[in-house]
C-alpha atoms as a PDB file:
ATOM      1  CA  UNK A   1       0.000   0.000   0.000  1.00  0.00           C
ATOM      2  CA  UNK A   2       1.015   3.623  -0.866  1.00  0.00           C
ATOM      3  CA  UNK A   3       1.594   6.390   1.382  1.00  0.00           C
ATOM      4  CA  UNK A   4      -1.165   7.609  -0.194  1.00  0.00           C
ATOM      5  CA  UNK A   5      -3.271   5.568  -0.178  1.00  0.00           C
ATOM      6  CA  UNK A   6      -2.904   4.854   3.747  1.00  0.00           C
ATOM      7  CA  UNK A   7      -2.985   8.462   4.320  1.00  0.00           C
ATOM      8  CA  UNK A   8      -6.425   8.732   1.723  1.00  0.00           C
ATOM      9  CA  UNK A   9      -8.489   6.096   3.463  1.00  0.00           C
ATOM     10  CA  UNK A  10      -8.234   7.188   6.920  1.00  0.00           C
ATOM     11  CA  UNK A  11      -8.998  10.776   6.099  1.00  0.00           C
ATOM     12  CA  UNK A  12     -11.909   9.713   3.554  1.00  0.00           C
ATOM     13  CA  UNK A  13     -13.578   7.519   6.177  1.00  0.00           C
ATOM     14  CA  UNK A  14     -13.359   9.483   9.510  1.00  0.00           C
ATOM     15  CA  UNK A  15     -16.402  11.468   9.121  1.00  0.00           C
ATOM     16  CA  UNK A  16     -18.041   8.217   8.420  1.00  0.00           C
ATOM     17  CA  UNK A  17     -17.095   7.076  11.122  1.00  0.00           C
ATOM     18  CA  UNK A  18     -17.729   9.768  13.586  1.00  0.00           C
ATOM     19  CA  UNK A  19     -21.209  10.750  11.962  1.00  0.00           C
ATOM     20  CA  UNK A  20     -22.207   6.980  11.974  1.00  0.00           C
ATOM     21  CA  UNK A  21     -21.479   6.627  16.377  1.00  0.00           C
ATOM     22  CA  UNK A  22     -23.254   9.765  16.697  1.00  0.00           C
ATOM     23  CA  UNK A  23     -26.261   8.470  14.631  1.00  0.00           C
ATOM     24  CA  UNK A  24     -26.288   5.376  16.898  1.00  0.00           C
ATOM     25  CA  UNK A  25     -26.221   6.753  19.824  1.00  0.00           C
ATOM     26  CA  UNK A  26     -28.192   9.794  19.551  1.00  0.00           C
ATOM     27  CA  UNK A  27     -30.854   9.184  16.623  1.00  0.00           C
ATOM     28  CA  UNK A  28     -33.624  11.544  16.976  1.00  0.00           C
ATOM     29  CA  UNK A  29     -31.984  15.368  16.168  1.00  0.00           C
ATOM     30  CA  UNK A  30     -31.717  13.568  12.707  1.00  0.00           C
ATOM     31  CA  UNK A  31     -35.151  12.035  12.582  1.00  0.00           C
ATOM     32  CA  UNK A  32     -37.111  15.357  11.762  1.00  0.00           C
ATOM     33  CA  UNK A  33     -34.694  16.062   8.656  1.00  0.00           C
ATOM     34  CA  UNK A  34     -34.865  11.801   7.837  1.00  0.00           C
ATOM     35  CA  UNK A  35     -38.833  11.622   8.054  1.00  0.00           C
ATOM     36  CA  UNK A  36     -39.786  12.975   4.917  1.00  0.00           C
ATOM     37  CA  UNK A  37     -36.885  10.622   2.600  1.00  0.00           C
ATOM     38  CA  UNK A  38     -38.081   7.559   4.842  1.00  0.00           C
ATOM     39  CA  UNK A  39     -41.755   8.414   4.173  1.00  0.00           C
ATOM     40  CA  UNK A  40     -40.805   7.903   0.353  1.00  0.00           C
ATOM     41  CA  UNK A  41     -38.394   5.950  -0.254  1.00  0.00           C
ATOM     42  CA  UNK A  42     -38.679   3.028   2.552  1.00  0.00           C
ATOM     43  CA  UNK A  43     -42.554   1.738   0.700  1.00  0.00           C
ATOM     44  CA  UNK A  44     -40.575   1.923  -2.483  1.00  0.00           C
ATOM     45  CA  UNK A  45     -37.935  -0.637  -1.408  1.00  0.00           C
ATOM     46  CA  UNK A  46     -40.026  -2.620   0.669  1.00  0.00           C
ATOM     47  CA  UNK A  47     -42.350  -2.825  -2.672  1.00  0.00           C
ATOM     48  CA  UNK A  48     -38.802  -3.714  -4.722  1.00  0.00           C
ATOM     49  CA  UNK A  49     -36.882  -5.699  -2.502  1.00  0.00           C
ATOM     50  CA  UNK A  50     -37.237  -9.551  -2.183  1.00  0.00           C
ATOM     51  CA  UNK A  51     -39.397 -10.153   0.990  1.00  0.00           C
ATOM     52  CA  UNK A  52     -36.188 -11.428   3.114  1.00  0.00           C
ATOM     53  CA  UNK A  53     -34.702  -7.678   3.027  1.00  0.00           C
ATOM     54  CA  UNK A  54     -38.255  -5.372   3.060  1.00  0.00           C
ATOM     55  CA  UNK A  55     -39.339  -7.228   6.081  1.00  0.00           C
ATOM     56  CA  UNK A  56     -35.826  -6.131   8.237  1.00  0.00           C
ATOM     57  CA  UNK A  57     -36.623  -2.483   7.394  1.00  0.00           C
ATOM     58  CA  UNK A  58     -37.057  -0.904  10.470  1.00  0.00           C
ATOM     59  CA  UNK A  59     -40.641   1.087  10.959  1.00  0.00           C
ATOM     60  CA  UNK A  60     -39.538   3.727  12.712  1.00  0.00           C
ATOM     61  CA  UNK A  61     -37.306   6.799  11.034  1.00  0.00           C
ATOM     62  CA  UNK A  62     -34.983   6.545  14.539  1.00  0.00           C
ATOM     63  CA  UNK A  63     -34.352   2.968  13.701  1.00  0.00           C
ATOM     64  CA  UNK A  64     -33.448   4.084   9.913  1.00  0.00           C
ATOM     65  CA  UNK A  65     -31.144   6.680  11.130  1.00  0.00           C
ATOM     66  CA  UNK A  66     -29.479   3.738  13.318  1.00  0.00           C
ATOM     67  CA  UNK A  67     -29.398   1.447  10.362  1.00  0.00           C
ATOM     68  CA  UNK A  68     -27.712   4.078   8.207  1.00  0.00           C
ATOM     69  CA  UNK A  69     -25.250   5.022  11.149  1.00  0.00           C
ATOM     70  CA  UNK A  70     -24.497   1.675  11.459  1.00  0.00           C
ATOM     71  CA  UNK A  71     -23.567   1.144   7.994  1.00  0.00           C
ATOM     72  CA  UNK A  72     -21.525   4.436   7.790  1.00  0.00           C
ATOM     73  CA  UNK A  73     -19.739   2.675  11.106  1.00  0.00           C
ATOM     74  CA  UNK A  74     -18.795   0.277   9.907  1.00  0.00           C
ATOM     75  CA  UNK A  75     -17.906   1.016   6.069  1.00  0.00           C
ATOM     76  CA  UNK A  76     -15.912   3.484   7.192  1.00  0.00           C
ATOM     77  CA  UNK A  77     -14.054   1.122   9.580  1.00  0.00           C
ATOM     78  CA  UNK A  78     -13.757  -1.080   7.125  1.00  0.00           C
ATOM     79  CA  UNK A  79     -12.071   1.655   4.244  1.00  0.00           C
ATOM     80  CA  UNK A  80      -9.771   3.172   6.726  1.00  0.00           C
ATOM     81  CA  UNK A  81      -8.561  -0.047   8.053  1.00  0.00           C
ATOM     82  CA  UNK A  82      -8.115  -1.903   4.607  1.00  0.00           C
ATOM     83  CA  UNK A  83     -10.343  -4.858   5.475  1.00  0.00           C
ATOM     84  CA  UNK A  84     -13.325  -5.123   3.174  1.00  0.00           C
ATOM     85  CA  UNK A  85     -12.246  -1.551   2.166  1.00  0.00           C
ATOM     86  CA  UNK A  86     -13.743  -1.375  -1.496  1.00  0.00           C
ATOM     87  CA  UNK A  87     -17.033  -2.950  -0.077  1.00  0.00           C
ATOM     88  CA  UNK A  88     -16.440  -0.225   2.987  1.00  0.00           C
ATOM     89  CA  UNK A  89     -16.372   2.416   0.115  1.00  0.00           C
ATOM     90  CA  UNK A  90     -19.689   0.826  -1.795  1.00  0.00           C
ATOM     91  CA  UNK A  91     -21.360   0.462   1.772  1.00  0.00           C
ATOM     92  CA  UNK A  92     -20.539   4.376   2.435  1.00  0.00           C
ATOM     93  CA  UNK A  93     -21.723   5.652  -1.002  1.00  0.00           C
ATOM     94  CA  UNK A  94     -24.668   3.718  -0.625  1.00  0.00           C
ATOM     95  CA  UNK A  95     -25.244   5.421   2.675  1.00  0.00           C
ATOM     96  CA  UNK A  96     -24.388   8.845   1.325  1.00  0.00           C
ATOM     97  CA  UNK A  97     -27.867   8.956  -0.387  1.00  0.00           C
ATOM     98  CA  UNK A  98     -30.504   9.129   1.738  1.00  0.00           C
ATOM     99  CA  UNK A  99     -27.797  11.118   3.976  1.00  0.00           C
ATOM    100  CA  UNK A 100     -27.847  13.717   1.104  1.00  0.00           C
ATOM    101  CA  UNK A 101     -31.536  13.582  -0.009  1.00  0.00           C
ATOM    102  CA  UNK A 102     -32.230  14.397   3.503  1.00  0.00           C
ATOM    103  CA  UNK A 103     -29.715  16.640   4.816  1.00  0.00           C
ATOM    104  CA  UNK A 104     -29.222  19.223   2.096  1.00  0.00           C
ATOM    105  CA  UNK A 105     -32.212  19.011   0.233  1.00  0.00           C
ATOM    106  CA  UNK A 106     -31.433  22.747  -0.664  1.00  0.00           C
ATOM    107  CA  UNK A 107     -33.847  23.271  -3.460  1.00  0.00           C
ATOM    108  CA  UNK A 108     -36.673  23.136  -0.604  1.00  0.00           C
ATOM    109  CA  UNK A 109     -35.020  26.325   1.233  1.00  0.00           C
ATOM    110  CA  UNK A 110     -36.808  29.721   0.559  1.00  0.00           C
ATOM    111  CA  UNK A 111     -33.762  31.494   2.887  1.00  0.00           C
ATOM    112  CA  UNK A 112     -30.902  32.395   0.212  1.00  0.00           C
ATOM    113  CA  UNK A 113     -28.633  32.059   2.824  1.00  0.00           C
ATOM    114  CA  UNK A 114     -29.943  28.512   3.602  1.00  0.00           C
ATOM    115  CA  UNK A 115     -29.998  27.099   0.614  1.00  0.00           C
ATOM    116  CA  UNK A 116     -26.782  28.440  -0.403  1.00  0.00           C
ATOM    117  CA  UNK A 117     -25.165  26.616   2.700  1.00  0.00           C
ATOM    118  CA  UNK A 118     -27.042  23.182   1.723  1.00  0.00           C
ATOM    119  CA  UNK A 119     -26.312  23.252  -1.746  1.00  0.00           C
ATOM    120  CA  UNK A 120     -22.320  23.347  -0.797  1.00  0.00           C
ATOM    121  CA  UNK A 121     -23.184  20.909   1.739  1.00  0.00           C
ATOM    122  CA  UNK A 122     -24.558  18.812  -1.392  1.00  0.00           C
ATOM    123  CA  UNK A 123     -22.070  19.202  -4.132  1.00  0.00           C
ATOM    124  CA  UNK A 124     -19.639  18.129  -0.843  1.00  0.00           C
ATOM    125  CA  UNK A 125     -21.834  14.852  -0.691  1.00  0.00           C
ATOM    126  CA  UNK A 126     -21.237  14.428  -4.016  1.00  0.00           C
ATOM    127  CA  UNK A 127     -17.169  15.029  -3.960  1.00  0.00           C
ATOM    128  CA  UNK A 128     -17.374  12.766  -0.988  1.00  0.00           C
ATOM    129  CA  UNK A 129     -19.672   9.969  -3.303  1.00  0.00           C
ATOM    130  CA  UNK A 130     -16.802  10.645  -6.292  1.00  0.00           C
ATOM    131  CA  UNK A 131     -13.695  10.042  -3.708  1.00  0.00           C
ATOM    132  CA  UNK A 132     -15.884   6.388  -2.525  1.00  0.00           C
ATOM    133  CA  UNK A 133     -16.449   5.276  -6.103  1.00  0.00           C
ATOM    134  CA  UNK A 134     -12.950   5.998  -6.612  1.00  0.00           C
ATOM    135  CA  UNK A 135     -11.999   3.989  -3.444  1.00  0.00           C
ATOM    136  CA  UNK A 136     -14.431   1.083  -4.757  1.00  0.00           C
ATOM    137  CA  UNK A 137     -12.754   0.211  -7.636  1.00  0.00           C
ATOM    138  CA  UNK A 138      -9.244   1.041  -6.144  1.00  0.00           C
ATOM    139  CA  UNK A 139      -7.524  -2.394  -6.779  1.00  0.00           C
ATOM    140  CA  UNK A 140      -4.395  -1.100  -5.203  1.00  0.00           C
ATOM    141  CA  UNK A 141      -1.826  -0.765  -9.116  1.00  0.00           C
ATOM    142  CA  UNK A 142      -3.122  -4.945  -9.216  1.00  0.00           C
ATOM    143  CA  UNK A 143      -5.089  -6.111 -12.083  1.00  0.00           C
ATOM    144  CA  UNK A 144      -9.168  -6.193 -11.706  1.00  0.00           C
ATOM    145  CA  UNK A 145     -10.990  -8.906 -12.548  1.00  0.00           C
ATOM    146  CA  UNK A 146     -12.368  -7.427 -15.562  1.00  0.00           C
ATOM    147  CA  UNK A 147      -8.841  -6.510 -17.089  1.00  0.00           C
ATOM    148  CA  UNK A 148      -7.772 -10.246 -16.024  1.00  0.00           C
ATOM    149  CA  UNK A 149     -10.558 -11.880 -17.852  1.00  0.00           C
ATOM    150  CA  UNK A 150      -9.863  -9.236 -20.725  1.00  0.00           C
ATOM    151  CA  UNK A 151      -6.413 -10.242 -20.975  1.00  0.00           C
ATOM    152  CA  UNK A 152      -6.552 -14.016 -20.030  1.00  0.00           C
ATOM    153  CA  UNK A 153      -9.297 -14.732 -23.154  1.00  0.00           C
ATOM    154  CA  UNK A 154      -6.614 -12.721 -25.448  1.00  0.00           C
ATOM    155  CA  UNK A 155      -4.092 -14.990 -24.017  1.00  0.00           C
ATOM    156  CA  UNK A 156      -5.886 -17.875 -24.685  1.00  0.00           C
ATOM    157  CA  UNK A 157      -6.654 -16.704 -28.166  1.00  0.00           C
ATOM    158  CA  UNK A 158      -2.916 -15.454 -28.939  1.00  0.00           C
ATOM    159  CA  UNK A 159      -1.584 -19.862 -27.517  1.00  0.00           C
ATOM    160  CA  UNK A 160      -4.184 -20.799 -29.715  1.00  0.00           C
ATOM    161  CA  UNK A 161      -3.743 -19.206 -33.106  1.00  0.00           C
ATOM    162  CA  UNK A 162       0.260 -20.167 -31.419  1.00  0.00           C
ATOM    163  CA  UNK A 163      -0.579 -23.575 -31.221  1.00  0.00           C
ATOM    164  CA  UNK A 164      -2.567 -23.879 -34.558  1.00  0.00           C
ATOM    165  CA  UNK A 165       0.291 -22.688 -36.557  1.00  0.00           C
ATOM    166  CA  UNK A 166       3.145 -25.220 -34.578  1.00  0.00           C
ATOM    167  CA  UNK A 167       0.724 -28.258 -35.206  1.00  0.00           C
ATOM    168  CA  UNK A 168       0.256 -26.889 -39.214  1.00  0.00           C
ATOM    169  CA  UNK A 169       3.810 -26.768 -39.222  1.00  0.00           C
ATOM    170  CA  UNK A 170       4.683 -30.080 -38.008  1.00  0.00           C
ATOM    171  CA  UNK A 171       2.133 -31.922 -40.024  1.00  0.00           C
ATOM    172  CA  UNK A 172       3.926 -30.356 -42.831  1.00  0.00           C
ATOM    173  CA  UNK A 173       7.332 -31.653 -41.600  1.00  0.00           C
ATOM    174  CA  UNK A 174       6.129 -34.743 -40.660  1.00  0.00           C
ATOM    175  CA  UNK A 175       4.327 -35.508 -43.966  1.00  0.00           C
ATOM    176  CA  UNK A 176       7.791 -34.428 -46.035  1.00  0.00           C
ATOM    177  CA  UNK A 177       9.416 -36.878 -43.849  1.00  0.00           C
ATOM    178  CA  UNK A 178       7.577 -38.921 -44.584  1.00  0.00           C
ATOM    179  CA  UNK A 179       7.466 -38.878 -48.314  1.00  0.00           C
ATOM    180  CA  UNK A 180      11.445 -39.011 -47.872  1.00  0.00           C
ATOM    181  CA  UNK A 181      11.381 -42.047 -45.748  1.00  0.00           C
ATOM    182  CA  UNK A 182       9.169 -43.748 -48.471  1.00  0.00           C
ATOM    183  CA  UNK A 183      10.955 -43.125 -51.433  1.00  0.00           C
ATOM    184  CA  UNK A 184      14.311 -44.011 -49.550  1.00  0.00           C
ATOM    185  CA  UNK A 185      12.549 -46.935 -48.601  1.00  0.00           C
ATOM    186  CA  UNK A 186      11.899 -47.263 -52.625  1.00  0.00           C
ATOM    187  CA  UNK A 187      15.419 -46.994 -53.475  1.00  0.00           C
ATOM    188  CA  UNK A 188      16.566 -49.321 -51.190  1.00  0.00           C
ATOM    189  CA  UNK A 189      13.617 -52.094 -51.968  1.00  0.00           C
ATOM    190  CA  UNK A 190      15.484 -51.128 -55.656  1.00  0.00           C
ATOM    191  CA  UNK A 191      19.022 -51.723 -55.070  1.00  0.00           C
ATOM    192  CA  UNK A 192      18.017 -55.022 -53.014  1.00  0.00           C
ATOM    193  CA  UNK A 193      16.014 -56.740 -56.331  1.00  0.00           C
ATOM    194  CA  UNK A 194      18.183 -59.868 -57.031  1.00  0.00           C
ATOM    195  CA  UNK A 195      19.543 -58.593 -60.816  1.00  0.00           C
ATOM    196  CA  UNK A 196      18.302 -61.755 -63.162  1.00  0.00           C
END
């Protein structure tokens, strides 16, 4: 691991962290703000989902906010610390939504002032979302899968065509031997004919 990179994760995940306890422990000053995205979107998903996940959602908008602090928790742990750190990231962006729909919904502010201060707020959540997606697919200077399977079927394709050519070639050297080995077998059926 880089510098960098140890440096980046830490400093990318600590207000995940931080923001995710707080949520746990102290739920409701966020529940006013959360009510309205929860009223929406949690039917929606419970509609969606398979039946295992809509039945887990909790019913009340404190238990959301714990859910969602939980997940910033631990996705954040789990970026800073390395372990399960591009699921961390996926976890976090994931949990970034509803944090952002419901936070800095700025185009819902009549104050100038207000919504000026949620849309930066906003177009932070969305730096923060770009950094996460970025720390998602972070494979660390290692190939991904995709580039692996990429290059491993052109691999397979290059030993081929490889192989293909070396077999071509040898049935040509083996059939010329051939034909050599039978007419030197011709001459010398020829020069053992008794002469009579």
């Amino acid at each position: 691991m880089t510098v960098v990179r140890a440096l980046a994760r830490p400093l990318l995940s600590i207000l995940f962290v931080v923001q995710g306890a707080k949520a746990i422990k102290d739920p409701e000053p966020l529940v006013p703000k959360a009510q309205p995205v929860a009223d929406r979107f949690v039917p929606l998903i419970q509609k969606v989902a398979p039946a295992q996940v809509g039945d887990r959602i909790p019913e009340s908008t404190a238990g959301l906010v714990r859910l969602n602090g939980a997940a910033q928790l631990i996705g954040g742990l789990a970026l800073a610390t390395g372990r399960g750190r591009r699921l961390g990231a996926v976890v976090l962006a994931g949990s970034l939504v509803p944090t952002t729909l419901a936070g800095h919904s700025f185009w819902q502010e009549s104050d100038k002032a207000v919504r000026a201060t949620q849309k930066v707020q906003f177009m932070k959540n969305l730096g923060l979302m770009g950094g996460l997606m970025l720390a998602a697919v972070d494979t660390e200077g290692k190939p991904g899968v995709a580039w692996r399977a990429t290059h491993g079927a052109k691999a397979v394709k290059r030993e081929t065509k490889r192989s293909a050519r070396l077999a071509k070639r040898e049935t040509k050297q083996f059939a010329r031997t051939a034909k050599r080995e039978a007419r030197h077998a011709k001459q010398l059926a020829k020069a053992e004919l008794p002469f009579g």
